[in-house]
Protein backbone atom coordinates (compact mmCIF):
# COMPACT_ATOMS: atom_id res chain seq x y z
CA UNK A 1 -1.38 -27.88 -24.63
CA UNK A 2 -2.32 -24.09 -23.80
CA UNK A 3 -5.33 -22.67 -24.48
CA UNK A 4 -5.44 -20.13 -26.79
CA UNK A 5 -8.67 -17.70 -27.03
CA UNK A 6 -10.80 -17.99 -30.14
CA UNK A 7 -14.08 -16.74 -28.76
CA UNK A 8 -15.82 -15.21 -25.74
CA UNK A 9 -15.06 -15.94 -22.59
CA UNK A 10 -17.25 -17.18 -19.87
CA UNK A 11 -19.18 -14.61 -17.69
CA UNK A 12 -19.93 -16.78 -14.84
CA UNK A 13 -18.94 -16.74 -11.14
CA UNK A 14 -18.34 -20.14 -9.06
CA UNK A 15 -19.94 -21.02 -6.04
CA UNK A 16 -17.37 -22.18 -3.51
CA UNK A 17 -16.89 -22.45 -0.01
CA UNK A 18 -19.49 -25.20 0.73
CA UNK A 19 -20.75 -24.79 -2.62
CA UNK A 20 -21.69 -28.68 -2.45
CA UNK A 21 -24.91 -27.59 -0.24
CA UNK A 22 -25.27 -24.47 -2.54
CA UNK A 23 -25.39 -26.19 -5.47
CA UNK A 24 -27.73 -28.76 -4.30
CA UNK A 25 -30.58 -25.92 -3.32
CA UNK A 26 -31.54 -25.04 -6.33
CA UNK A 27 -35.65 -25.20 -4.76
CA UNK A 28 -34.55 -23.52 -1.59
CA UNK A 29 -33.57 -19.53 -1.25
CA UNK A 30 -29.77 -18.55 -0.97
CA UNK A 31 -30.61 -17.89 2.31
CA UNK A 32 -31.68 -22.04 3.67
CA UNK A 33 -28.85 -23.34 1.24
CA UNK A 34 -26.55 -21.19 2.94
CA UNK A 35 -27.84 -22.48 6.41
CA UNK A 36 -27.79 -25.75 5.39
CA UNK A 37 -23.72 -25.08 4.34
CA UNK A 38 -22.93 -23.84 7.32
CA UNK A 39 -23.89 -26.25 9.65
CA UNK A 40 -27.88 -24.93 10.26
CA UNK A 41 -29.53 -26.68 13.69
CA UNK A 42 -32.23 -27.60 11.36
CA UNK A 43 -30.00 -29.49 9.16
CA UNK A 44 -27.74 -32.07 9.56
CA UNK A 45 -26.22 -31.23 12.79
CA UNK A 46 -22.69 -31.01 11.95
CA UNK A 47 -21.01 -27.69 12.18
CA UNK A 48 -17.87 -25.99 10.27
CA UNK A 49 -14.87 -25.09 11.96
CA UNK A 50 -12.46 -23.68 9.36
CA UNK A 51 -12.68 -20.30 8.37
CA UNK A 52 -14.24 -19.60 4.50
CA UNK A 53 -15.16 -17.40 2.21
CA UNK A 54 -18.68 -17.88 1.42
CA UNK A 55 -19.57 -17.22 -2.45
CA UNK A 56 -22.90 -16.62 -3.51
CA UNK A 57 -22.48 -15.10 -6.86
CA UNK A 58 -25.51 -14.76 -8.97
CA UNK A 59 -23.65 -15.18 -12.50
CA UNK A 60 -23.43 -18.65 -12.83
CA UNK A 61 -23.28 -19.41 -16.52
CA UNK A 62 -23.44 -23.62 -16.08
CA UNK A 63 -25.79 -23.85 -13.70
CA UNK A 64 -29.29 -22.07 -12.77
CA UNK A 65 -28.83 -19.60 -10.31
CA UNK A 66 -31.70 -17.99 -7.83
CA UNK A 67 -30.00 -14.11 -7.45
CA UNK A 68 -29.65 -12.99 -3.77
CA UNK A 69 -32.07 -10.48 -2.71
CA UNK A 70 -32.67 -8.26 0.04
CA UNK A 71 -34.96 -10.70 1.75
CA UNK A 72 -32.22 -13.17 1.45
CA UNK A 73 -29.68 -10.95 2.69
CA UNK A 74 -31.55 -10.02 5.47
CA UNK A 75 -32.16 -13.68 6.09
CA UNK A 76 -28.21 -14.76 5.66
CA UNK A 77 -27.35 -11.83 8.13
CA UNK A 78 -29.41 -14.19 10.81
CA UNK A 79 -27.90 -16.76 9.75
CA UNK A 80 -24.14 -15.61 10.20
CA UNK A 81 -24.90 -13.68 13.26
CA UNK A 82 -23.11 -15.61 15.80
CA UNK A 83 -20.77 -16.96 13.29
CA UNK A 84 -16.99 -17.22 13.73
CA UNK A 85 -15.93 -19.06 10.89
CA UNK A 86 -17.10 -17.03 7.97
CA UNK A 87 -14.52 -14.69 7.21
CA UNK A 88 -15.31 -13.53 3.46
CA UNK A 89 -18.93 -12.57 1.54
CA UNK A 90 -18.92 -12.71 -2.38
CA UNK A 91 -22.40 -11.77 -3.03
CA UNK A 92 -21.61 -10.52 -6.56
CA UNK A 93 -23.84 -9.68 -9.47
CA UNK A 94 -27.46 -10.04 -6.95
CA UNK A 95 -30.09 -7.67 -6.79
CA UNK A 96 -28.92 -5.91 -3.70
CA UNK A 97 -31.22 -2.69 -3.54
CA UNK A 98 -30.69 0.19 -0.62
CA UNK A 99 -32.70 -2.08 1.68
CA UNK A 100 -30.03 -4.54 1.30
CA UNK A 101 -27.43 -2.42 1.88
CA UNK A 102 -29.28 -1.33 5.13
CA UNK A 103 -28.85 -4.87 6.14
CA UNK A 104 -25.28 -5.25 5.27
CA UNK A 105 -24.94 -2.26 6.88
CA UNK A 106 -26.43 -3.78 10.09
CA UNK A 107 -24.05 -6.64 10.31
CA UNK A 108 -20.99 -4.82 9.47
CA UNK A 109 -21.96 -2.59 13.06
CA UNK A 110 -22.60 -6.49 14.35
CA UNK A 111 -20.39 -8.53 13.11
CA UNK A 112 -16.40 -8.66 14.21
CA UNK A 113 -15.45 -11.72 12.59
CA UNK A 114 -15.87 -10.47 8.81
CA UNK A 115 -12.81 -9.40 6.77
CA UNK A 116 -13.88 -9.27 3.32
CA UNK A 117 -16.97 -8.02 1.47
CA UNK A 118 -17.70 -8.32 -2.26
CA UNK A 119 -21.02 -6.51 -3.43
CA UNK A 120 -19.48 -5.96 -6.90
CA UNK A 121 -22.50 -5.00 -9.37
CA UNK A 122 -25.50 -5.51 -7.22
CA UNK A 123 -28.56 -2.11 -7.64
CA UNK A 124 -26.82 -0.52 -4.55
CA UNK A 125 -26.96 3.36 -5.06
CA UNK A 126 -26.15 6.92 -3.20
CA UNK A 127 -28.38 5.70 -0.19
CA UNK A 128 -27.19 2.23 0.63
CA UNK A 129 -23.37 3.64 -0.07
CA UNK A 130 -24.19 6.28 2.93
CA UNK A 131 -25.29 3.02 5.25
CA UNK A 132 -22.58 1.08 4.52
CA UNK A 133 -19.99 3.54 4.61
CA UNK A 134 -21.49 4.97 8.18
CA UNK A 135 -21.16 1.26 9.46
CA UNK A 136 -17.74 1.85 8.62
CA UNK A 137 -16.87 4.68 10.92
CA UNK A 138 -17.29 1.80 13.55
CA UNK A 139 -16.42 -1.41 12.28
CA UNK A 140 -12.78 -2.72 13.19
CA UNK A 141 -12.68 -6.16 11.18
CA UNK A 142 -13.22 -5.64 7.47
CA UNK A 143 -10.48 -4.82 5.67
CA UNK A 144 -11.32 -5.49 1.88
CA UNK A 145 -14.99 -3.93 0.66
CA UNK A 146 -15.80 -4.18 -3.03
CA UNK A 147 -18.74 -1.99 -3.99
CA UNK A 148 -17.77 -2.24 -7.87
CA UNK A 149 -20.67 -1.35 -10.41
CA UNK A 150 -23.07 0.16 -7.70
CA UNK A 151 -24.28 3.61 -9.07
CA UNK A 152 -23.23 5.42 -5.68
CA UNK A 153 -22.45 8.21 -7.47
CA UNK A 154 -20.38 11.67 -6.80
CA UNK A 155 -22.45 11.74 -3.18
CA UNK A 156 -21.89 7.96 -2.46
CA UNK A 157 -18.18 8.84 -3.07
CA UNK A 158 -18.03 11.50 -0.64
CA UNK A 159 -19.49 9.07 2.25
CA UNK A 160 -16.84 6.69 1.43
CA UNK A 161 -14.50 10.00 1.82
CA UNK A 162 -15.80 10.51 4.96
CA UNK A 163 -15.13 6.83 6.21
CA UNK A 164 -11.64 7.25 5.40
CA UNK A 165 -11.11 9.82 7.69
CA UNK A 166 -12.50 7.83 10.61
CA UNK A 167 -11.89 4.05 9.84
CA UNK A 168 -8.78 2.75 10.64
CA UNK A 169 -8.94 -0.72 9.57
CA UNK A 170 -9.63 -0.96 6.02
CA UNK A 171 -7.00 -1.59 4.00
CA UNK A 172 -8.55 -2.38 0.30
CA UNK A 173 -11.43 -0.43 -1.70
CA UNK A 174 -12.48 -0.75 -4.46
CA UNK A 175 -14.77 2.03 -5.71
CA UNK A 176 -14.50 1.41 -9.43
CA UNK A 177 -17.57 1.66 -11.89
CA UNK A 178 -18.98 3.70 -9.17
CA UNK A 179 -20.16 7.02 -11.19
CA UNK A 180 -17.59 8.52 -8.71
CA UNK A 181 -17.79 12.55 -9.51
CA UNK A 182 -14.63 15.05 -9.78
CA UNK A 183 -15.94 16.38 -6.17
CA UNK A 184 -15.37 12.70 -4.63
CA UNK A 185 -12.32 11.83 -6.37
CA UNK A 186 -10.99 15.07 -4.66
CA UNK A 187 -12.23 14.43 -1.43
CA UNK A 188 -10.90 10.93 -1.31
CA UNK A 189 -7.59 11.57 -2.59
CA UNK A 190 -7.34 14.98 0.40
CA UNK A 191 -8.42 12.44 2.95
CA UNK A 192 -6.03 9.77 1.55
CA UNK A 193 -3.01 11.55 1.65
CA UNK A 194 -3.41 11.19 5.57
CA UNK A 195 -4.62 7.35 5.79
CA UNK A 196 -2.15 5.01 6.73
CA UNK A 197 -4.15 1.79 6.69
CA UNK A 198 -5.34 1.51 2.99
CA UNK A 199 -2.93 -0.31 1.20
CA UNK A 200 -5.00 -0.71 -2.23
CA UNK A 201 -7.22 1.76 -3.64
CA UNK A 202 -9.46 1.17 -6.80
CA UNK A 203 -10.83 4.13 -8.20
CA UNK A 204 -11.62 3.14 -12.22
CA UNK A 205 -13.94 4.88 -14.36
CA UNK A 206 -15.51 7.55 -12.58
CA UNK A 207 -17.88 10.24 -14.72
CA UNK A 208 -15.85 13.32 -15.60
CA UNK A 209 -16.38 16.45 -17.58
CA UNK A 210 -13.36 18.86 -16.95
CA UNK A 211 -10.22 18.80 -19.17
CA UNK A 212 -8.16 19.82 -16.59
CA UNK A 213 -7.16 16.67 -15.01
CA UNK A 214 -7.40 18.05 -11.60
CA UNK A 215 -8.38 15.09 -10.21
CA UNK A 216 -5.20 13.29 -11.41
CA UNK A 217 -3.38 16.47 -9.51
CA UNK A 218 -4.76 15.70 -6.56
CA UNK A 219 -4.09 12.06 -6.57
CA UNK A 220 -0.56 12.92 -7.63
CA UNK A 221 -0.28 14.93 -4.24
CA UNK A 222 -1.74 12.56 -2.99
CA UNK A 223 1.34 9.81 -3.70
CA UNK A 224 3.65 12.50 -2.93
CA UNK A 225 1.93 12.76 1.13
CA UNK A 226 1.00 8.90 1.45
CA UNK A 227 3.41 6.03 2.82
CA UNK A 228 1.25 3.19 3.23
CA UNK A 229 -0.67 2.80 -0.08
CA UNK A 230 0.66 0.02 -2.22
CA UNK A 231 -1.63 -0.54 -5.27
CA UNK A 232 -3.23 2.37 -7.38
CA UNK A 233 -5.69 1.76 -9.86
CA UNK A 234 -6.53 4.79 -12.12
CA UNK A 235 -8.24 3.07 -15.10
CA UNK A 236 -10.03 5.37 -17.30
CA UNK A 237 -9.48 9.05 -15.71
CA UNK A 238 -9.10 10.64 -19.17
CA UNK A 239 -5.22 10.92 -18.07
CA UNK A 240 -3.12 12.98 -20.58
CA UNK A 241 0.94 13.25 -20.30
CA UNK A 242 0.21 16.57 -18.28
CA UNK A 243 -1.09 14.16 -15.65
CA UNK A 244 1.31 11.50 -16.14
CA UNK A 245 4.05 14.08 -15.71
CA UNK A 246 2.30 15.26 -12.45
CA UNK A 247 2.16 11.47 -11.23
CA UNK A 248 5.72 10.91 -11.76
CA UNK A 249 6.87 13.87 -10.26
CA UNK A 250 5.08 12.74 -6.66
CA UNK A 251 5.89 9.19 -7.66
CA UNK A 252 9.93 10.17 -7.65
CA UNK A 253 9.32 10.57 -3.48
CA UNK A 254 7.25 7.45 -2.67
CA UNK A 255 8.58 4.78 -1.17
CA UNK A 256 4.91 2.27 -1.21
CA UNK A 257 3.63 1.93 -4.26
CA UNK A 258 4.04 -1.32 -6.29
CA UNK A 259 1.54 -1.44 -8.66
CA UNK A 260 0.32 1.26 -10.71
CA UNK A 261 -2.56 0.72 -13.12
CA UNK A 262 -2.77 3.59 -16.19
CA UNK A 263 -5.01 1.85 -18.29
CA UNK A 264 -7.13 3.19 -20.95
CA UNK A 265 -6.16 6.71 -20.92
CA UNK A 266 -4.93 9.13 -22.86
CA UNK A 267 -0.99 8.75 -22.37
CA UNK A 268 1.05 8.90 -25.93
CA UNK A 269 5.03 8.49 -26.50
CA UNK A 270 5.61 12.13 -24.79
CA UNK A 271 3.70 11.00 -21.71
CA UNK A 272 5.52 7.83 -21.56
CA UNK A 273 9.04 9.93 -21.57
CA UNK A 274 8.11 10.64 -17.98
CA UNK A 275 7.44 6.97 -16.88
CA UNK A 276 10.91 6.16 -18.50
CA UNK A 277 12.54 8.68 -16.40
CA UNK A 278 11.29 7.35 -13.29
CA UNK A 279 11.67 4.13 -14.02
CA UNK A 280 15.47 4.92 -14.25
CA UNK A 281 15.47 6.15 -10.47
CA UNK A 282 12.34 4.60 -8.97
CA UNK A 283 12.99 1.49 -6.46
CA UNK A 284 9.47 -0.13 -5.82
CA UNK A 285 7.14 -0.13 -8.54
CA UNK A 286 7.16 -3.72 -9.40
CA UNK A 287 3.35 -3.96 -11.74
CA UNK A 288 2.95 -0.91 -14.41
CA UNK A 289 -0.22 -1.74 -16.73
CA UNK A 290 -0.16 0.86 -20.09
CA UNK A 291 -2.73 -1.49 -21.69
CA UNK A 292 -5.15 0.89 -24.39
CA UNK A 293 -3.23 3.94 -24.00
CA UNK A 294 -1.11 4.89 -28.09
CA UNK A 295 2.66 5.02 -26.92
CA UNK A 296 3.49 3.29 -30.28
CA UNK A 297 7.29 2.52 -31.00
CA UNK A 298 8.67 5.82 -29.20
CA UNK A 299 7.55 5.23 -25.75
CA UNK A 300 8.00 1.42 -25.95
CA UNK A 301 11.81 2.22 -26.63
CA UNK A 302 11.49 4.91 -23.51
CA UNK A 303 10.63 2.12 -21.57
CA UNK A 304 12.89 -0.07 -22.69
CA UNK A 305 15.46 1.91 -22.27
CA UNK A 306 15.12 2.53 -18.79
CA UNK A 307 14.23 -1.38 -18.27
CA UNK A 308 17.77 -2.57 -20.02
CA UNK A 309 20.28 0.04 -18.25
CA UNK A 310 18.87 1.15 -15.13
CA UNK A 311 15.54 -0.21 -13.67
CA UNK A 312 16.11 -3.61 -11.88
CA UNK A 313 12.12 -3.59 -9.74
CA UNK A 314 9.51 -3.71 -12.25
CA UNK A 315 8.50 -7.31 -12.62
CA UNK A 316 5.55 -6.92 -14.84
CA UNK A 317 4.91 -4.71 -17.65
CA UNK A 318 1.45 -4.67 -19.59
CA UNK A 319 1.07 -2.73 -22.91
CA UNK A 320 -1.79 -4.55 -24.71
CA UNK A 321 -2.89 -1.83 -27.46
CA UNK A 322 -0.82 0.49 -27.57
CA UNK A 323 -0.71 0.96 -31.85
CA UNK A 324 3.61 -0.36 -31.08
CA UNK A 325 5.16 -1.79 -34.10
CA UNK A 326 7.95 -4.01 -34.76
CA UNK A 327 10.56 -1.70 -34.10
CA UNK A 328 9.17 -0.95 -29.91
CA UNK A 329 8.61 -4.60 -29.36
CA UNK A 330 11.52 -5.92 -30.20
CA UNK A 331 13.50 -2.93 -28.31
CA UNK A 332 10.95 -4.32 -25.37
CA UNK A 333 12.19 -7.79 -26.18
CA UNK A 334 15.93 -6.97 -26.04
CA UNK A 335 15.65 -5.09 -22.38
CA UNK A 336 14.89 -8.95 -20.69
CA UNK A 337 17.93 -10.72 -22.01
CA UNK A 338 20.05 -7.91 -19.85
CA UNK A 339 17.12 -7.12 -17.47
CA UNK A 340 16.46 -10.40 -15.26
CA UNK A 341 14.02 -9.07 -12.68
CA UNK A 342 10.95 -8.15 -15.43
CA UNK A 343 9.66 -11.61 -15.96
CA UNK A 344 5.83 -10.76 -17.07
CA UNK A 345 4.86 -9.20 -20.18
CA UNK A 346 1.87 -8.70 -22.13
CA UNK A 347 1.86 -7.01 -25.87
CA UNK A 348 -0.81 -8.85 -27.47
CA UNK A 349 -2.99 -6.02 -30.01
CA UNK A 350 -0.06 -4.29 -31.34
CA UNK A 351 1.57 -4.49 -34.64
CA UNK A 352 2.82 -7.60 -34.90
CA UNK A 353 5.49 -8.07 -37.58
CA UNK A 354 8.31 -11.32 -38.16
CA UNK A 355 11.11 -9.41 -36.24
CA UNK A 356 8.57 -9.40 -33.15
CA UNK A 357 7.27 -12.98 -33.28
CA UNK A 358 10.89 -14.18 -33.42
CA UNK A 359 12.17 -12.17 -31.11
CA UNK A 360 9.59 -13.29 -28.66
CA UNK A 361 9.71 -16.73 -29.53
CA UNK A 362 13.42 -17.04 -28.78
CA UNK A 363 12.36 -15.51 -25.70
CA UNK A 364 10.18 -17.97 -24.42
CA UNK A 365 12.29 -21.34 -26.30
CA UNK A 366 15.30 -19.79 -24.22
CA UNK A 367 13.19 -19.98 -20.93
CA UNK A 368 14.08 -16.02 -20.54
CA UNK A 369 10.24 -16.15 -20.51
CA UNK A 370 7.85 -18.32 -19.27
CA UNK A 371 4.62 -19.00 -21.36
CA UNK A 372 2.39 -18.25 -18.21
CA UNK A 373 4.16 -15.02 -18.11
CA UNK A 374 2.94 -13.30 -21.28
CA UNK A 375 0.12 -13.35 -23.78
CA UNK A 376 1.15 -14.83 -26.64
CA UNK A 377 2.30 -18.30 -27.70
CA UNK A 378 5.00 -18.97 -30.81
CA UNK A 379 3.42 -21.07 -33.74
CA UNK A 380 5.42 -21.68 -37.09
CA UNK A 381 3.35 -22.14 -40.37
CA UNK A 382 5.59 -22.78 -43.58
CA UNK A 383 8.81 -21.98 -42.02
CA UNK A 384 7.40 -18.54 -40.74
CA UNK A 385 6.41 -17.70 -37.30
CA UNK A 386 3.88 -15.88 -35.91
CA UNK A 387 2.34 -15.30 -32.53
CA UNK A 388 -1.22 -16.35 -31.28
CA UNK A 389 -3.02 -14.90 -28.15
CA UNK A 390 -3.21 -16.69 -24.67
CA UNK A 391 -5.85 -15.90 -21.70
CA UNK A 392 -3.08 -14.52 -19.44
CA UNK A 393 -2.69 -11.02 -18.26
CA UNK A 394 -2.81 -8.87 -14.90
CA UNK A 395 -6.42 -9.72 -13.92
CA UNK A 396 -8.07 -10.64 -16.53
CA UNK A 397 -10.27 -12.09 -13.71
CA UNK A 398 -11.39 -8.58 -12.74
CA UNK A 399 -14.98 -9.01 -13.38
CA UNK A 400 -15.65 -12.48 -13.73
CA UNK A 401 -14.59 -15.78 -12.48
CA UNK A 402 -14.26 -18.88 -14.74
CA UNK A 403 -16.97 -21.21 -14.85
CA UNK A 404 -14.65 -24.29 -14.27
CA UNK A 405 -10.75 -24.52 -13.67
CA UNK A 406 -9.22 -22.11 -10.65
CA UNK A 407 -10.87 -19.49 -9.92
CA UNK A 408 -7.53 -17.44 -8.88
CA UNK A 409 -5.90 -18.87 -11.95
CA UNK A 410 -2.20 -16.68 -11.55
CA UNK A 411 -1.43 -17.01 -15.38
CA UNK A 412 -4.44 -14.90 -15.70
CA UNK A 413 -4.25 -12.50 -12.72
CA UNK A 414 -0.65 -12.14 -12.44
CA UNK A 415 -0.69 -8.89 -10.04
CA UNK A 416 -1.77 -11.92 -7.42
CA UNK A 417 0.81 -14.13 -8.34
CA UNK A 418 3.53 -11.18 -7.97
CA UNK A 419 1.77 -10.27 -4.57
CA UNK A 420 1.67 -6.47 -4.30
CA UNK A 421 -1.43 -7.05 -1.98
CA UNK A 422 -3.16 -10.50 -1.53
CA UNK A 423 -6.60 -10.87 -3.00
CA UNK A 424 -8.76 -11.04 0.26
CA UNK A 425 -5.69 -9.63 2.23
């Protein structure tokens, strides 16, 4: 039976990749657990060959965790100095400070092994993002760095701006939560329009004041210039449908991008108008996430519209609250039986009324849709049906891992399942 969500959800983040030895340290620092794991001269004596990702998350919710600090950090770097096996970091939700970054910073310089680096939500501010990022001018290994939720700032931004320019490697960042400034954003979208490694590009929820949305007009001219960038996250820029119209316009000449994240903005039916349009020409966009915007019943029959006669690329389509009623989800219901390419779609916090839970209940008892593909699940109650919620959506595993089950669970992080870029690349 699938579960359906009646309360919170867990918070916590597994240990994996020898998290056997992890788990088993709880009177040791992260550091000697983590030379235990990986195959320590003081330990056992037996050494790892295949390559991992080692997870040291400090938001375990089952089990007692000891957070990483800088002395552990500094301690692990030893450790995976002469490494060759240890290809990914998760060091998520620790109490990385500056100093730690100044380590990390260190072994990026040293290191040529590691390709991915998660320091999501750690106490890493403008200083340590100015080490790490000058590591980067140099490094020619790491291609995915996740410096989520450190306070970095407008002038942490415009290091990572700087990097851009000079590394040639990196092909995912993810910069969101980061306090970025209007100044960064700027910078990094100038700089990007000449990168041709970066292939996914978080930028979510930087501080703005302006109502302008000149940062969205950059990044729109930005599209327009780049050829390489793939995935586009844009959560929470204040976007209105000035800056949705801008985005489309530059979006009618790219040929790269596949998945385009506009939630929680500002984007209403007239903004969606735009998105319909270019649905009806684009070729490659094949993840569009609307979730929290208000395009109520006129822009879900935009989109639906463009979905049932013209578009035949978009494989997922996410509009979790957007205030639609009846009448736009059952338009959005009628574009899949005559579009078969859109196979994921998510539309739970709208309006439900009967026309919409039967017409997506026929929907998934037809097999048109699968029940891992969308967020809701069909239950009758005195001959009537209605629709309840499931845990599935685009990433829904954004900020958190489960505390038991698979961590990369695809019903609930579809964008991995369709593959615009792999997690760790």
């Amino acid at each position: 039976m699938r579960e359906r969500r009646r309360t919170g959800e867990p918070t916590g983040g597994k240990r994996s990749a020898c998290g056997r030895c992890l788990h088993g340290n709880h009177g040791r620092g992260p550091e000697l657990a983590a030379g235990a794991a990986l195959g320590n001269p003081h330990g056992n004596g037996r050494r790892l060959t295949k390559r991992i990702t080692l997870k040291i998350a400090g938001n375990n919710r089952l089990v007692p965790v000891q957070k990483v600090t800088d002395e552990d950090f500094r301690m692990l770097a030893c450790i995976l100095s002469n490494n060759t096996f240890v290809t990914g970091l998760d060091l998520r939700y620790n109490v990385l400070t500056d100093v730690g970054a100044e380590h990390a910073a260190k072994f990026l310089q040293e290191n040529s092994t590691l390709h991915y680096l998660n320091l999501m939500f750690n106490d890493i501010c403008t200083n340590g993002a100015e080490l790490i990022a000058k590591a980067l001018h140099r490094n020619e290994t790491l291609l995915h760095l996740r410096m989520t939720g450190n306070k970095i700032e407008n002038k942490g931004g415009m290091y990572f701006a700087s990097m851009l320019q000079i590394n040639s490697t990196l092909e995912k960042l993810d910069l969101g939560d980061c306090d970025l400034g209007t100044q960064s954003l700027i910078a990094i979208a100038t700089v990007m329009s000449h990168n041709k490694a970066m292939k996914a590009l978080n930028l979510n929820r930087p501080i703005l004041y302006s109502q302008e949305e000149e940062t969205t007009v950059h990044t729109a001219l930005m599209m327009k210039n780049n050829s390489c960038l793939m995935e586009l996250h844009l959560c929470k820029h204040e976007i209105k449908n000035f800056g949705v119209e801008r985005l489309c316009d530059a979006l009618y000449e790219n040929r790269s991008l596949r998945y385009l994240d506009l939630s929680c903005n500002k984007i209403t039916r007239d903004g969606v108008k735009f998105l319909g349009e270019l649905l009806k020409r684009n070729q490659t966009l094949e993840i569009l996430d609307l979730n929290s915007n208000r395009i109520e019943d006129d822009g879900a029959i935009y989109l639906s519209e463009a979905l049932a006669l013209y578009n035949r690329t978009l494989q997922a389509l996410a509009v979790v609250s957007n205030n639609i009623s009846g009448k736009g989800l059952v338009a959005l219901s009628d574009s899949m039986k005559t579009n078969m390419v859109l196979s994921y779609i998510y539309i739970w916090g709208n309006k439900f009324d009967e026309a919409t839970c039967v017409a997506f209940s026929d929907l998934i008892k037809t097999g048109r849709l699968k029940p891992n593909c969308t967020d809701v699940d069909p239950y009758e109650v005195d001959g009537h049906v209605y629709l309840a919620e499931l845990p599935h959506g685009l990433k829904r595993h954004y900020y958190w891992t489960p505390s038991y089950g698979e961590v990369d669970n695809k019903d609930a992080n579809a964008s991995l399942a369709i593959g615009a870029v792999a997690e760790h690349l």
